[in-house]
PDB file of N, CA and C in Angstrom:
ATOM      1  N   UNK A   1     168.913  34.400  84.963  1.00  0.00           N
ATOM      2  CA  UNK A   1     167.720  33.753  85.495  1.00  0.00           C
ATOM      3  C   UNK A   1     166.574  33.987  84.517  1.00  0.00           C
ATOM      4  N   UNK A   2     166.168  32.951  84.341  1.00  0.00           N
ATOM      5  CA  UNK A   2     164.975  33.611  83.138  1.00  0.00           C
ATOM      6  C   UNK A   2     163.682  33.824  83.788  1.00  0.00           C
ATOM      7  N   UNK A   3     162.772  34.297  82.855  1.00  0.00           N
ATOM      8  CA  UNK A   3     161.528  35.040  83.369  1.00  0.00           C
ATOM      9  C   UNK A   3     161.278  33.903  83.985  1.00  0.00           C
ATOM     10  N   UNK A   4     160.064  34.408  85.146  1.00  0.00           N
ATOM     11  CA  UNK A   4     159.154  33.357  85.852  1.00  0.00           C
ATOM     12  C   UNK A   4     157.883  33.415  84.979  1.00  0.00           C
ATOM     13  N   UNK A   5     157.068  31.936  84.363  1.00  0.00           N
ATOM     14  CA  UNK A   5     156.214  32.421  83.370  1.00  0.00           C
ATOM     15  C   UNK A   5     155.267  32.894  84.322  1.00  0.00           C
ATOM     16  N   UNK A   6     154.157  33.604  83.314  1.00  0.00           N
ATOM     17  CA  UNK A   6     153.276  34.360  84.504  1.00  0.00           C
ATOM     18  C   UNK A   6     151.611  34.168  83.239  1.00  0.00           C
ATOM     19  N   UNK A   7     152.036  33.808  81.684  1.00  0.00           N
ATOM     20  CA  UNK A   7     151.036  33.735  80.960  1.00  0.00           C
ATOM     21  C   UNK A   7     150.738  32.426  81.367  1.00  0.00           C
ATOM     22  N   UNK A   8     149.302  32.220  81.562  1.00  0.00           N
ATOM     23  CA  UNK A   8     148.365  30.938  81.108  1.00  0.00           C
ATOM     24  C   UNK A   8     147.689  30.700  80.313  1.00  0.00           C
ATOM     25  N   UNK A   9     147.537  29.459  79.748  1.00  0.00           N
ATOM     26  CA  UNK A   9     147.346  28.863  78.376  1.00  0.00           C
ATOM     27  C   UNK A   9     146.035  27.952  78.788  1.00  0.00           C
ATOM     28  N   UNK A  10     144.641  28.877  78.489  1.00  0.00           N
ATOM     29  CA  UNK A  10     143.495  28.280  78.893  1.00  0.00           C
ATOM     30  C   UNK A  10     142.472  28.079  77.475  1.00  0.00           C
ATOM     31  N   UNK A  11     142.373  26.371  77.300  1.00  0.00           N
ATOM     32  CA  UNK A  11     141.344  25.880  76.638  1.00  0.00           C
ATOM     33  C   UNK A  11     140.919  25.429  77.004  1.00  0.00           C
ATOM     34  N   UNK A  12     139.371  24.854  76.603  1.00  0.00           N
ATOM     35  CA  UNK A  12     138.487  23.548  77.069  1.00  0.00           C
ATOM     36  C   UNK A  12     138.915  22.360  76.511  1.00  0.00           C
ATOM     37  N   UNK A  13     139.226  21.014  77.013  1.00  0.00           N
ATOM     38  CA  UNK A  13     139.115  20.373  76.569  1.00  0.00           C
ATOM     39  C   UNK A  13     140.807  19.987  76.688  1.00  0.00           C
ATOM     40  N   UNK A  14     140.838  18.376  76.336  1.00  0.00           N
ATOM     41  CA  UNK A  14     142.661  17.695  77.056  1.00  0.00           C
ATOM     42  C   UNK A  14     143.366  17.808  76.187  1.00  0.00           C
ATOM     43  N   UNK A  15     143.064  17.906  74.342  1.00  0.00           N
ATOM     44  CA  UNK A  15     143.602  18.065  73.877  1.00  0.00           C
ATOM     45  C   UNK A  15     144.615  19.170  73.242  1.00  0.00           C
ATOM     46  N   UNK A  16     144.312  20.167  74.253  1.00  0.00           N
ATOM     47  CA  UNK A  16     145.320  21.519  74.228  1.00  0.00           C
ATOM     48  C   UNK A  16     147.010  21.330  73.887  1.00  0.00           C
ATOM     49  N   UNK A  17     147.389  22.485  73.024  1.00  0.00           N
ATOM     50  CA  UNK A  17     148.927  22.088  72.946  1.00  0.00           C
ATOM     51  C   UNK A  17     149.039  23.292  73.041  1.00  0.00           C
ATOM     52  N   UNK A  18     150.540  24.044  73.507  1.00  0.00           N
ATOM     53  CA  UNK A  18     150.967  24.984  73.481  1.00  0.00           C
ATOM     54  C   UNK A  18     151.956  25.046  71.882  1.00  0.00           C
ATOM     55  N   UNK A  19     151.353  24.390  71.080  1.00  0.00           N
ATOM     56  CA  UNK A  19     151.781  24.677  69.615  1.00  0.00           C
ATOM     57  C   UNK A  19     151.044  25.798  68.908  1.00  0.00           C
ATOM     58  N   UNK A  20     149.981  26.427  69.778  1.00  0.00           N
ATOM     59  CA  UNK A  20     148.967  27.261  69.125  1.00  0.00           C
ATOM     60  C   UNK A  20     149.548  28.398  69.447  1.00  0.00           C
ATOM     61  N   UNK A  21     150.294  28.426  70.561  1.00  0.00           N
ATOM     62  CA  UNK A  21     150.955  29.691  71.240  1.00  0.00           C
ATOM     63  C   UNK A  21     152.117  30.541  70.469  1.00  0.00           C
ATOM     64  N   UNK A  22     151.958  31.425  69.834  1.00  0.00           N
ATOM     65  CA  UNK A  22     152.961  32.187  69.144  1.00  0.00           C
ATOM     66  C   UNK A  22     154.486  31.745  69.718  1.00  0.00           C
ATOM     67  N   UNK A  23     155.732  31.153  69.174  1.00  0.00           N
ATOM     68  CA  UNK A  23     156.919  30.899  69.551  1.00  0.00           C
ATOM     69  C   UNK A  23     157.330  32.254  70.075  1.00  0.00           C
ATOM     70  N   UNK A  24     156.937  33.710  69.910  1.00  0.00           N
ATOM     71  CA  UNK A  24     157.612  34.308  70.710  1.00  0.00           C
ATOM     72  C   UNK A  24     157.228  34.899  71.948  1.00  0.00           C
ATOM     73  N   UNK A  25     156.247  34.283  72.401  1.00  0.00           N
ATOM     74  CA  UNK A  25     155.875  33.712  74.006  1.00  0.00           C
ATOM     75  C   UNK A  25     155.061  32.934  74.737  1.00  0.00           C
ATOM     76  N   UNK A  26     156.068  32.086  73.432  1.00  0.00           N
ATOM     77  CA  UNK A  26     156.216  30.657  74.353  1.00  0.00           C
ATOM     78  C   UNK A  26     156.657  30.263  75.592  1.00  0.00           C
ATOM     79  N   UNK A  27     157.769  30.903  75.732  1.00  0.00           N
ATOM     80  CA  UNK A  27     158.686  30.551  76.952  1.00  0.00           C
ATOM     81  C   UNK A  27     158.095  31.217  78.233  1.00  0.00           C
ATOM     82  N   UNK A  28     157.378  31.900  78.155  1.00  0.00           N
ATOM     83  CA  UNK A  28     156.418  32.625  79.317  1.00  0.00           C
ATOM     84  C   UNK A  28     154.970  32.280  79.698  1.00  0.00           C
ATOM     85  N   UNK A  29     154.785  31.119  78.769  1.00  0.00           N
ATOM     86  CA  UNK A  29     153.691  30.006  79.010  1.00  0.00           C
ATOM     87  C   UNK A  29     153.171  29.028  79.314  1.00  0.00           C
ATOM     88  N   UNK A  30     152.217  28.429  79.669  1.00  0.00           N
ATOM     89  CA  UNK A  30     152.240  27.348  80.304  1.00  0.00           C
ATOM     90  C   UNK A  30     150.533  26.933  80.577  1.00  0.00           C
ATOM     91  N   UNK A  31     150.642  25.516  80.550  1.00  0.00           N
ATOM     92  CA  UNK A  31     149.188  25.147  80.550  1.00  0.00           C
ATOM     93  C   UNK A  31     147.982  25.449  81.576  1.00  0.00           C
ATOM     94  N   UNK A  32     147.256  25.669  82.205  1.00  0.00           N
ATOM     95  CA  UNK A  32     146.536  25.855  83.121  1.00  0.00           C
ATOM     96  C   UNK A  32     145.279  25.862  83.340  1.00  0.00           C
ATOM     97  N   UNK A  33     144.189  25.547  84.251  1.00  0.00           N
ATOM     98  CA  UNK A  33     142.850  25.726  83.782  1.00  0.00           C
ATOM     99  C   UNK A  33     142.385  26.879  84.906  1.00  0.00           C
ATOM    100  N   UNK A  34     143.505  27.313  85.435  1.00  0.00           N
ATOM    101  CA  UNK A  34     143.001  28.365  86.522  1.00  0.00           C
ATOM    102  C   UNK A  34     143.306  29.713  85.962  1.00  0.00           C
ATOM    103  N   UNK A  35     142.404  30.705  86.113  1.00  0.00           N
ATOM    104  CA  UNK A  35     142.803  32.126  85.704  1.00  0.00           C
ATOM    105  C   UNK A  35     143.853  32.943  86.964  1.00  0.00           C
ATOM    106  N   UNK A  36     144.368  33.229  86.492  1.00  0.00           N
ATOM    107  CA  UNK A  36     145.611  34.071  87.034  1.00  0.00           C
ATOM    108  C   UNK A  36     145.655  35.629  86.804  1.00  0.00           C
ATOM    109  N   UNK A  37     145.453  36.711  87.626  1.00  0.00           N
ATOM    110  CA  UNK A  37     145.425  38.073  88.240  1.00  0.00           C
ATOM    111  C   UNK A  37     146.779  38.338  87.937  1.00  0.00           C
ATOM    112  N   UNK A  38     147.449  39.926  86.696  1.00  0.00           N
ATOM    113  CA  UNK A  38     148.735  39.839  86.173  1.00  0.00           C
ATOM    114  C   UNK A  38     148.033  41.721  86.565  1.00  0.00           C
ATOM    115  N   UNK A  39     148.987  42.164  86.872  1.00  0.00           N
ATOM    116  CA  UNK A  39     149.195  43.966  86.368  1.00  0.00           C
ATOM    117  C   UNK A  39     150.224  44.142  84.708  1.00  0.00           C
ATOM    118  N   UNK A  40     149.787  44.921  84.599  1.00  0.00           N
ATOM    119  CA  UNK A  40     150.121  45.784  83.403  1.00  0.00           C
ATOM    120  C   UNK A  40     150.829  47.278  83.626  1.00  0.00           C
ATOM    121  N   UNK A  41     151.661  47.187  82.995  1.00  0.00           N
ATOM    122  CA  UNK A  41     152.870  48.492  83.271  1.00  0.00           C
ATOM    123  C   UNK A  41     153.008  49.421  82.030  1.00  0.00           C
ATOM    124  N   UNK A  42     152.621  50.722  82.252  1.00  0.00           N
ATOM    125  CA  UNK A  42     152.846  51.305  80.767  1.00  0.00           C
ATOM    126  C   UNK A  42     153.254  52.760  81.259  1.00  0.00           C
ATOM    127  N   UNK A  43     154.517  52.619  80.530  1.00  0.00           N
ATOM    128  CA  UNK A  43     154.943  53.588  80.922  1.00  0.00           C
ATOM    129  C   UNK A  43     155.817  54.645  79.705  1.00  0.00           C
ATOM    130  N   UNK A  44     155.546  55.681  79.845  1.00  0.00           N
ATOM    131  CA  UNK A  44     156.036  56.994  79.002  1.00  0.00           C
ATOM    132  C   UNK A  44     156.648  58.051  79.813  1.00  0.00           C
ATOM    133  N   UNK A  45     158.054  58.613  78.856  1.00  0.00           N
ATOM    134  CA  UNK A  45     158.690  59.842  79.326  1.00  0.00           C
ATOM    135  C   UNK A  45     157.489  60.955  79.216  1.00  0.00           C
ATOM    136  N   UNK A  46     157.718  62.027  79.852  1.00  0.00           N
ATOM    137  CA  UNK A  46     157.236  63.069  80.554  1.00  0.00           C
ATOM    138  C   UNK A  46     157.855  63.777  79.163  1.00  0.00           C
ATOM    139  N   UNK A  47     157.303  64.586  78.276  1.00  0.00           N
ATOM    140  CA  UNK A  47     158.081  65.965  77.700  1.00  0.00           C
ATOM    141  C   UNK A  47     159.169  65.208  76.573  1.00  0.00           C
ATOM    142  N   UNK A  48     159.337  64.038  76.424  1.00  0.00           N
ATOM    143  CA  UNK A  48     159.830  63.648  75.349  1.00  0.00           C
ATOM    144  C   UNK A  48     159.570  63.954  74.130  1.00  0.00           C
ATOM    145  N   UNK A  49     158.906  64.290  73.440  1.00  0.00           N
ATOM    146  CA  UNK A  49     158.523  65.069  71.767  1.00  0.00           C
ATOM    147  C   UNK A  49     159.101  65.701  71.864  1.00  0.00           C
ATOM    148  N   UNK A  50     158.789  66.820  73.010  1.00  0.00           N
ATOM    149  CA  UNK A  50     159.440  68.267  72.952  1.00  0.00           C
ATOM    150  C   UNK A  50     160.765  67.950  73.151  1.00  0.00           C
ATOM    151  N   UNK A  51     161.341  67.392  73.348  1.00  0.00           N
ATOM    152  CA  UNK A  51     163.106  67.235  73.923  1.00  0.00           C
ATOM    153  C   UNK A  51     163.114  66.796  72.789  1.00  0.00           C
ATOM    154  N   UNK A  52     163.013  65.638  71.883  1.00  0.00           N
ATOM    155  CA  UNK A  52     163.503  65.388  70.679  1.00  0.00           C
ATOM    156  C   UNK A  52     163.232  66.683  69.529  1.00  0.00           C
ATOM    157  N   UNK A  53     161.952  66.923  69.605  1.00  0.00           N
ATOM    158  CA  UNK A  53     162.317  68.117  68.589  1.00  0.00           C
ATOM    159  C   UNK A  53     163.316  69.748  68.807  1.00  0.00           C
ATOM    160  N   UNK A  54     163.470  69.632  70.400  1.00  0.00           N
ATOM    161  CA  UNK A  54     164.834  70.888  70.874  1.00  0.00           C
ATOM    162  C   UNK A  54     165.926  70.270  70.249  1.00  0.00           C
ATOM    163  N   UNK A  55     166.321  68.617  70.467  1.00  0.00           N
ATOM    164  CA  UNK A  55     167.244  68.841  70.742  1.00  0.00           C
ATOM    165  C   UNK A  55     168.043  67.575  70.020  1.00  0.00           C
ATOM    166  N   UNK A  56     167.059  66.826  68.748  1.00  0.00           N
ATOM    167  CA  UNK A  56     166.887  66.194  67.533  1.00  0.00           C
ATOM    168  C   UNK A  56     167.424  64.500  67.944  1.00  0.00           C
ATOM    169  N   UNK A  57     167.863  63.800  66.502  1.00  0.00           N
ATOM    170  CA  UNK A  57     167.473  62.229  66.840  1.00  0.00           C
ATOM    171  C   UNK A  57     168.432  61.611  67.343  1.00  0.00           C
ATOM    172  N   UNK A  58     169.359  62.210  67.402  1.00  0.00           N
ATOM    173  CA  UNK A  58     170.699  61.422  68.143  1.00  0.00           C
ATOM    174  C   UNK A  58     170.406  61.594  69.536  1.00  0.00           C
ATOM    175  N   UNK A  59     170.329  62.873  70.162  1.00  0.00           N
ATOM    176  CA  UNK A  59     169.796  63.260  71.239  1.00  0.00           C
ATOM    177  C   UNK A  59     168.341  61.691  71.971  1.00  0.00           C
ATOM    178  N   UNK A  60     167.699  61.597  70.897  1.00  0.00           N
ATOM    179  CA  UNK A  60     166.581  60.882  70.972  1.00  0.00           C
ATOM    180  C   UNK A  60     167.328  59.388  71.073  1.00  0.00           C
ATOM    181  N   UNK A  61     167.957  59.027  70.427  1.00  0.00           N
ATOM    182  CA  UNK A  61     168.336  57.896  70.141  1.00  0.00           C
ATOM    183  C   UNK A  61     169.366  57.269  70.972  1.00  0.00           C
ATOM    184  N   UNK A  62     169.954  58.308  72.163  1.00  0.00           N
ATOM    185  CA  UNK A  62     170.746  58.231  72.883  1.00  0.00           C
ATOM    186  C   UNK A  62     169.585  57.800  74.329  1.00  0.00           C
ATOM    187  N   UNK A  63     168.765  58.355  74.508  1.00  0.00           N
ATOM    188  CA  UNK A  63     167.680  58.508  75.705  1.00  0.00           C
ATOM    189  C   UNK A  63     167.145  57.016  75.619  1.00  0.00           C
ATOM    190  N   UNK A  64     166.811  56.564  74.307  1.00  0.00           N
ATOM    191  CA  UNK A  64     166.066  55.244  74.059  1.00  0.00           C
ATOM    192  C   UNK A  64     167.071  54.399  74.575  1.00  0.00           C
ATOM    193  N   UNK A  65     168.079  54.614  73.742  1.00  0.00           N
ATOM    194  CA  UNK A  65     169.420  53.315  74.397  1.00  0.00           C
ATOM    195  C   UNK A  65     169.212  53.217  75.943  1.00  0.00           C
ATOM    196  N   UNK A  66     169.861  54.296  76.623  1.00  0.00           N
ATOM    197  CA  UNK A  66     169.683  54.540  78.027  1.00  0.00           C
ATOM    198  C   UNK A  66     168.598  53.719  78.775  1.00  0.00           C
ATOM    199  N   UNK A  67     167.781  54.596  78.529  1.00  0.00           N
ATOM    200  CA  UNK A  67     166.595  54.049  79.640  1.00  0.00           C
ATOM    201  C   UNK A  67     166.109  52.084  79.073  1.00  0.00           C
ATOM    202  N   UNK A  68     166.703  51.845  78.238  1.00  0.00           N
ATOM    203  CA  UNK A  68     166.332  50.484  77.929  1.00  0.00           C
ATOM    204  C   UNK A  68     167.251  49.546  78.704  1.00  0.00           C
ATOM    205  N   UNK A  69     168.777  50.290  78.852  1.00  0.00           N
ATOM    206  CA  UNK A  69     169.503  49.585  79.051  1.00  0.00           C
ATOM    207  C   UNK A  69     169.478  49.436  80.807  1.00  0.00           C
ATOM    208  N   UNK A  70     168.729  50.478  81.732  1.00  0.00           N
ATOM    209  CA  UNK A  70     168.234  50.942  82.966  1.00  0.00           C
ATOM    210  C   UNK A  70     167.434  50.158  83.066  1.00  0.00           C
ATOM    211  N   UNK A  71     166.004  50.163  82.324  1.00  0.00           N
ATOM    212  CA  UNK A  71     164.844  49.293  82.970  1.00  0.00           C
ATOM    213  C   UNK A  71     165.035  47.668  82.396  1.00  0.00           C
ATOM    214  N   UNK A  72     164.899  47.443  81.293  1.00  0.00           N
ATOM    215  CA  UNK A  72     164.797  45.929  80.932  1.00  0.00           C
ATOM    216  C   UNK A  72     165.792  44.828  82.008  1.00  0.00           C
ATOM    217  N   UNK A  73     166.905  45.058  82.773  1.00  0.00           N
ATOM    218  CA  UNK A  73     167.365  43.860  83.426  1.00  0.00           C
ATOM    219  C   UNK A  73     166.484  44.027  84.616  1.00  0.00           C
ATOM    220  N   UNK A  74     166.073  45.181  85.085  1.00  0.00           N
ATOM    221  CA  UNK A  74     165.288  44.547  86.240  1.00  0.00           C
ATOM    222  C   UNK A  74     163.834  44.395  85.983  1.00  0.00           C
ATOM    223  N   UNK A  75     163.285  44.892  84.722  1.00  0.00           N
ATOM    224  CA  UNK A  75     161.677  44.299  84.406  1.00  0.00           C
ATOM    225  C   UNK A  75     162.278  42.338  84.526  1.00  0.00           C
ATOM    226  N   UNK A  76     163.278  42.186  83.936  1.00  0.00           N
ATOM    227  CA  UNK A  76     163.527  40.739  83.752  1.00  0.00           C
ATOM    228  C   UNK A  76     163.898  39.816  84.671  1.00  0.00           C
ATOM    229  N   UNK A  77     164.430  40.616  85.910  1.00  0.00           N
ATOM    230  CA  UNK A  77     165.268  40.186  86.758  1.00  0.00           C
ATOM    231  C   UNK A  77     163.727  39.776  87.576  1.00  0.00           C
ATOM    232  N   UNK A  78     162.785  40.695  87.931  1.00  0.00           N
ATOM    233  CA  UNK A  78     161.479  40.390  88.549  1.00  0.00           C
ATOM    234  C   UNK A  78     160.615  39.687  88.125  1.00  0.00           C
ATOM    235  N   UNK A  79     160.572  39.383  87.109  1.00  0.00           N
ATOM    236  CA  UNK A  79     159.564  38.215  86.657  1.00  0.00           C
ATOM    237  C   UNK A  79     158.564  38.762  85.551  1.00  0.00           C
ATOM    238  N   UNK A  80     158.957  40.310  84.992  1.00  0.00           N
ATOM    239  CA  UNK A  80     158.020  40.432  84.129  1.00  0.00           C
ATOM    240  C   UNK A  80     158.210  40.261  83.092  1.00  0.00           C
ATOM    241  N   UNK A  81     157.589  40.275  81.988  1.00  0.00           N
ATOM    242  CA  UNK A  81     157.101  40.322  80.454  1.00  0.00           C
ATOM    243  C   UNK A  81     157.228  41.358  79.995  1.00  0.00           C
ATOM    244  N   UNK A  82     157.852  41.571  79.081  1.00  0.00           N
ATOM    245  CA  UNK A  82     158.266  42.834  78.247  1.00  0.00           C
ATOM    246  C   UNK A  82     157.135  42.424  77.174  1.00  0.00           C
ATOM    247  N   UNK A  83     155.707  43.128  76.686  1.00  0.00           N
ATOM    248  CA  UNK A  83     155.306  42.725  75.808  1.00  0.00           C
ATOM    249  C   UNK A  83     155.566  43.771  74.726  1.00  0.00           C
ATOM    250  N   UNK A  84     155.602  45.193  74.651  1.00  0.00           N
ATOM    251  CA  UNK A  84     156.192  46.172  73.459  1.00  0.00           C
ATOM    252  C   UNK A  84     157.209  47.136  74.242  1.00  0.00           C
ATOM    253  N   UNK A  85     158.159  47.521  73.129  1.00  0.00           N
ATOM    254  CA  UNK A  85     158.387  48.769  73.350  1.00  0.00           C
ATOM    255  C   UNK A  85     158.724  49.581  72.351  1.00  0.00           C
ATOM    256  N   UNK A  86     158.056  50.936  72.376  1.00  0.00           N
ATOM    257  CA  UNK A  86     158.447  51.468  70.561  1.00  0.00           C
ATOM    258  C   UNK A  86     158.497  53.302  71.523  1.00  0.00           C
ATOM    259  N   UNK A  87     159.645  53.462  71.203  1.00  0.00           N
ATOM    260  CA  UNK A  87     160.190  54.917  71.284  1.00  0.00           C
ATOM    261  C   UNK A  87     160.932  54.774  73.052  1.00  0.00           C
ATOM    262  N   UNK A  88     160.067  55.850  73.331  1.00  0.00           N
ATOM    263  CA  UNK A  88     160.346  55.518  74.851  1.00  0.00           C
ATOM    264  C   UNK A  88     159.349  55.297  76.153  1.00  0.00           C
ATOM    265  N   UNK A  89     158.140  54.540  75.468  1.00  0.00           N
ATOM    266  CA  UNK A  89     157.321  53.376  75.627  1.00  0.00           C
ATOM    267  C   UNK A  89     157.557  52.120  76.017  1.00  0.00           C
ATOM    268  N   UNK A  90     157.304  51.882  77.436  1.00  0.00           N
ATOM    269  CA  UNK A  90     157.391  50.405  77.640  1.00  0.00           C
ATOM    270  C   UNK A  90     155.983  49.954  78.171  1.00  0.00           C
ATOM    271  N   UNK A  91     155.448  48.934  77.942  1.00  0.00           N
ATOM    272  CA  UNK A  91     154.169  48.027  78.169  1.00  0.00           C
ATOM    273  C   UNK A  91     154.680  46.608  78.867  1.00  0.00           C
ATOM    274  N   UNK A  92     154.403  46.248  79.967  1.00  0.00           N
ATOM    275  CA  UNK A  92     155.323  45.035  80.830  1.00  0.00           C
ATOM    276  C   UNK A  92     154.248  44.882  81.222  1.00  0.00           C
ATOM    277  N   UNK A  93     153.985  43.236  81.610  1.00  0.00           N
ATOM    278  CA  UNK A  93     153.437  42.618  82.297  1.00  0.00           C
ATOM    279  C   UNK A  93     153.982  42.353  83.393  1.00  0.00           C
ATOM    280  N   UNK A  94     153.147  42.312  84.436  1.00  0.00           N
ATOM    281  CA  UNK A  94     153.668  41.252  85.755  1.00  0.00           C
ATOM    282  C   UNK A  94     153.212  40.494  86.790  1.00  0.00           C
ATOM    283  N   UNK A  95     154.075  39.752  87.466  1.00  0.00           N
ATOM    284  CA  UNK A  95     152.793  38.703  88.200  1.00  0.00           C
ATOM    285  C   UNK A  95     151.809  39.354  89.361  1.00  0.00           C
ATOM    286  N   UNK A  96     152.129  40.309  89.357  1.00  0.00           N
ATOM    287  CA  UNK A  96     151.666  41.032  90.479  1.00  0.00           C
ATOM    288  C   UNK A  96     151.300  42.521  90.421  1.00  0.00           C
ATOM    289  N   UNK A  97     150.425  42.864  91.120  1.00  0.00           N
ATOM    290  CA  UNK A  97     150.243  44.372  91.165  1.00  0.00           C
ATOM    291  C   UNK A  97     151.610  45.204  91.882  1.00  0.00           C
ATOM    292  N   UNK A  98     151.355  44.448  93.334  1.00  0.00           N
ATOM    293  CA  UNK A  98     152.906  44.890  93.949  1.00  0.00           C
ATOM    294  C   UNK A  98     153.907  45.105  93.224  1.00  0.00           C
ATOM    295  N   UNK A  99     154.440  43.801  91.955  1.00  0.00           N
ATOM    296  CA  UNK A  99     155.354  43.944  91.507  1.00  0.00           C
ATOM    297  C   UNK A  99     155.840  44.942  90.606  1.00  0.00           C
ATOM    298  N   UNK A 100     153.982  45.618  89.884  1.00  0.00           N
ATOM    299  CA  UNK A 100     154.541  46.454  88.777  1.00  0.00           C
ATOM    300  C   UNK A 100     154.426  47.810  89.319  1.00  0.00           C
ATOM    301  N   UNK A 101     153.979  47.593  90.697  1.00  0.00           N
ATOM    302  CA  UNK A 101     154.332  49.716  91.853  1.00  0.00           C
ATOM    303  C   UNK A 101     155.524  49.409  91.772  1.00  0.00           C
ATOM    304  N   UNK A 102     156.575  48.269  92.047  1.00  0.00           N
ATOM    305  CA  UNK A 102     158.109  48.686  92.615  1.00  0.00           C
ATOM    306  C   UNK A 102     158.423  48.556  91.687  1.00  0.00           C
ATOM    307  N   UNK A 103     158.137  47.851  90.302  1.00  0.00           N
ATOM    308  CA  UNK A 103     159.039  48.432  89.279  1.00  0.00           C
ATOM    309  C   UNK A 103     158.226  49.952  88.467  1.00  0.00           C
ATOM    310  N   UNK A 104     157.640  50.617  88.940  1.00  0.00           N
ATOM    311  CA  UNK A 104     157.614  51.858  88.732  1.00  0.00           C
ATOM    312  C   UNK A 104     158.421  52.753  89.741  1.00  0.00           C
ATOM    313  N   UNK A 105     158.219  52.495  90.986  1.00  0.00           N
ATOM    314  CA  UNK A 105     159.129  53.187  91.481  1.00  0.00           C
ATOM    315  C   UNK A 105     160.706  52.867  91.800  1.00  0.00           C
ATOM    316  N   UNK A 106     161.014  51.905  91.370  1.00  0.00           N
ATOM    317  CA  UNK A 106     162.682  51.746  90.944  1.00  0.00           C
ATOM    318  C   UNK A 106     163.103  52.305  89.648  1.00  0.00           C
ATOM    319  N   UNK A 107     161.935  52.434  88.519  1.00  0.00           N
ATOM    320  CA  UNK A 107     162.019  53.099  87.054  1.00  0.00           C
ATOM    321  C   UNK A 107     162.837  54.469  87.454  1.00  0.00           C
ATOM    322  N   UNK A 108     161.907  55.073  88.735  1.00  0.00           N
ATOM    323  CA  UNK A 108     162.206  56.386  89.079  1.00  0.00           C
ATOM    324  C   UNK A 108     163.569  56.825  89.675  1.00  0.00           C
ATOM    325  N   UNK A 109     163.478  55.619  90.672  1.00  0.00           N
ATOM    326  CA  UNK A 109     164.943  55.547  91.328  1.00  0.00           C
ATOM    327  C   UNK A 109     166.657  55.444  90.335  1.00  0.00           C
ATOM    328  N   UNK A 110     165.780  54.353  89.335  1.00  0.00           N
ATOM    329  CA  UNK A 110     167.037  54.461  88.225  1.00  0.00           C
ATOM    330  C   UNK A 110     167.756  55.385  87.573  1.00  0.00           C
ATOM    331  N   UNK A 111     166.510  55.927  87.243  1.00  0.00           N
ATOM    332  CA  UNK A 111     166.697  57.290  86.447  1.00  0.00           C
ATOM    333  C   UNK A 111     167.205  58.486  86.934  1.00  0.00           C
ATOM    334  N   UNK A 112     166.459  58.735  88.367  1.00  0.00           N
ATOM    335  CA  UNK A 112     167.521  59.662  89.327  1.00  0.00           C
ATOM    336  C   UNK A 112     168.547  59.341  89.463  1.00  0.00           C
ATOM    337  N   UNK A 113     168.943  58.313  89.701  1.00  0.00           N
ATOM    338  CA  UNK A 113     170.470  58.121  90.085  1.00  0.00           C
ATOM    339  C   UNK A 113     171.452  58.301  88.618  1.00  0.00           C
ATOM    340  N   UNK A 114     171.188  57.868  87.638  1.00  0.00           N
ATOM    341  CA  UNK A 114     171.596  57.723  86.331  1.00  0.00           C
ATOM    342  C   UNK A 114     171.900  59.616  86.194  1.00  0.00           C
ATOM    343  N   UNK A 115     170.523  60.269  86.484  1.00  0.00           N
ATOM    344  CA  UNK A 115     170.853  61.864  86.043  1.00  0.00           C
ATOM    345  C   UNK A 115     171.762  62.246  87.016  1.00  0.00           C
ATOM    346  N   UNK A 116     171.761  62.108  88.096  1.00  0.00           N
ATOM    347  CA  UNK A 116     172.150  62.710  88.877  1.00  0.00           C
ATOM    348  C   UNK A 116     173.795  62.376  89.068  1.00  0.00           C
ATOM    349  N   UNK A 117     174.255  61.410  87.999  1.00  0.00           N
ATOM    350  CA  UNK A 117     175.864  60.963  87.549  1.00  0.00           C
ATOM    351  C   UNK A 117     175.947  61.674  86.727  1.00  0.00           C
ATOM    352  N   UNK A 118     175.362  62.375  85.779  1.00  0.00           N
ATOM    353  CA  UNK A 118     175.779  62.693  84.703  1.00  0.00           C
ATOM    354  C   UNK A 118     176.275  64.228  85.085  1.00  0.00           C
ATOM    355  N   UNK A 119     177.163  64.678  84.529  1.00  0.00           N
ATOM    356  CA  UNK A 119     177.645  66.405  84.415  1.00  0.00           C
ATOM    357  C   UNK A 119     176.920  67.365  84.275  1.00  0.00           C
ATOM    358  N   UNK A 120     176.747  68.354  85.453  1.00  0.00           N
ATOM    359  CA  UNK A 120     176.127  69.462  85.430  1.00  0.00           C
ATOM    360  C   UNK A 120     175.297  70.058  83.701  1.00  0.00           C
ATOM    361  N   UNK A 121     176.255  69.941  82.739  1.00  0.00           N
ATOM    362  CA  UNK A 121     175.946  70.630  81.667  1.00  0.00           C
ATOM    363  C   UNK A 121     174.857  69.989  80.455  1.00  0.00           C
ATOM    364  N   UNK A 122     174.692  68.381  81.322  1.00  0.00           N
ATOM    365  CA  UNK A 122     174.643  67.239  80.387  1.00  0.00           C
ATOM    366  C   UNK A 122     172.492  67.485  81.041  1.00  0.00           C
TER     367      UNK A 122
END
């Protein structure tokens, strides 16, 4: 299902094109002359430096995979915008305030459930 767009594309005047709009979000755009109310999601691990420097970059590079592969289908599945992510940093847009509390607290839910599979030692 692809994103629901949620960016609007506001100029004065009829001759507007969404050719001005960067191609890589495009597809999350759309013409409009009404302003539209979006939340913003930013979110960071807790104690991550310190865990990568205990416990080094594979360790690190394993956590990034993970939690990307946890949050991004349902940031996508809900309608938001992935606008960065660099380490274990995510920045999401969404159409809603509501929408970006429950995808913080499903972030949480994911992640518990995810640790709480893994082996005592792990």
């Amino acid at each position: 299902v692809p994103p629901v767009p949620i960016i609007r594309y506001v100029r004065d005047g009829c001759e507007n094109s969404l050719e001005d709009v960067p191609q890589t979000v495009r597809q999350y755009t759309y013409k409009s002359y009404l302003q539209q109310s979006v939340a913003i999601l930013v979110s960071d691990m807790s104690g991550f430096t310190r865990l990568t420097r205990k416990y080094g970059i594979i360790h690190f590079a394993s956590i990034i995979a993970r939690i990307r592969q946890l949050f991004l289908p349902y940031f996508h599945k809900n309608g938001a915008m992935v606008i960065t992510t660099e380490a274990d940093t995510f920045n999401v847009i969404f159409p809603s305030v509501e929408a970006a509390v429950q995808a913080a607290l499903a972030m949480q839910t994911l992640t518990r459930e995810y640790n709480e599979s893994l082996p005592p030692e792990r």
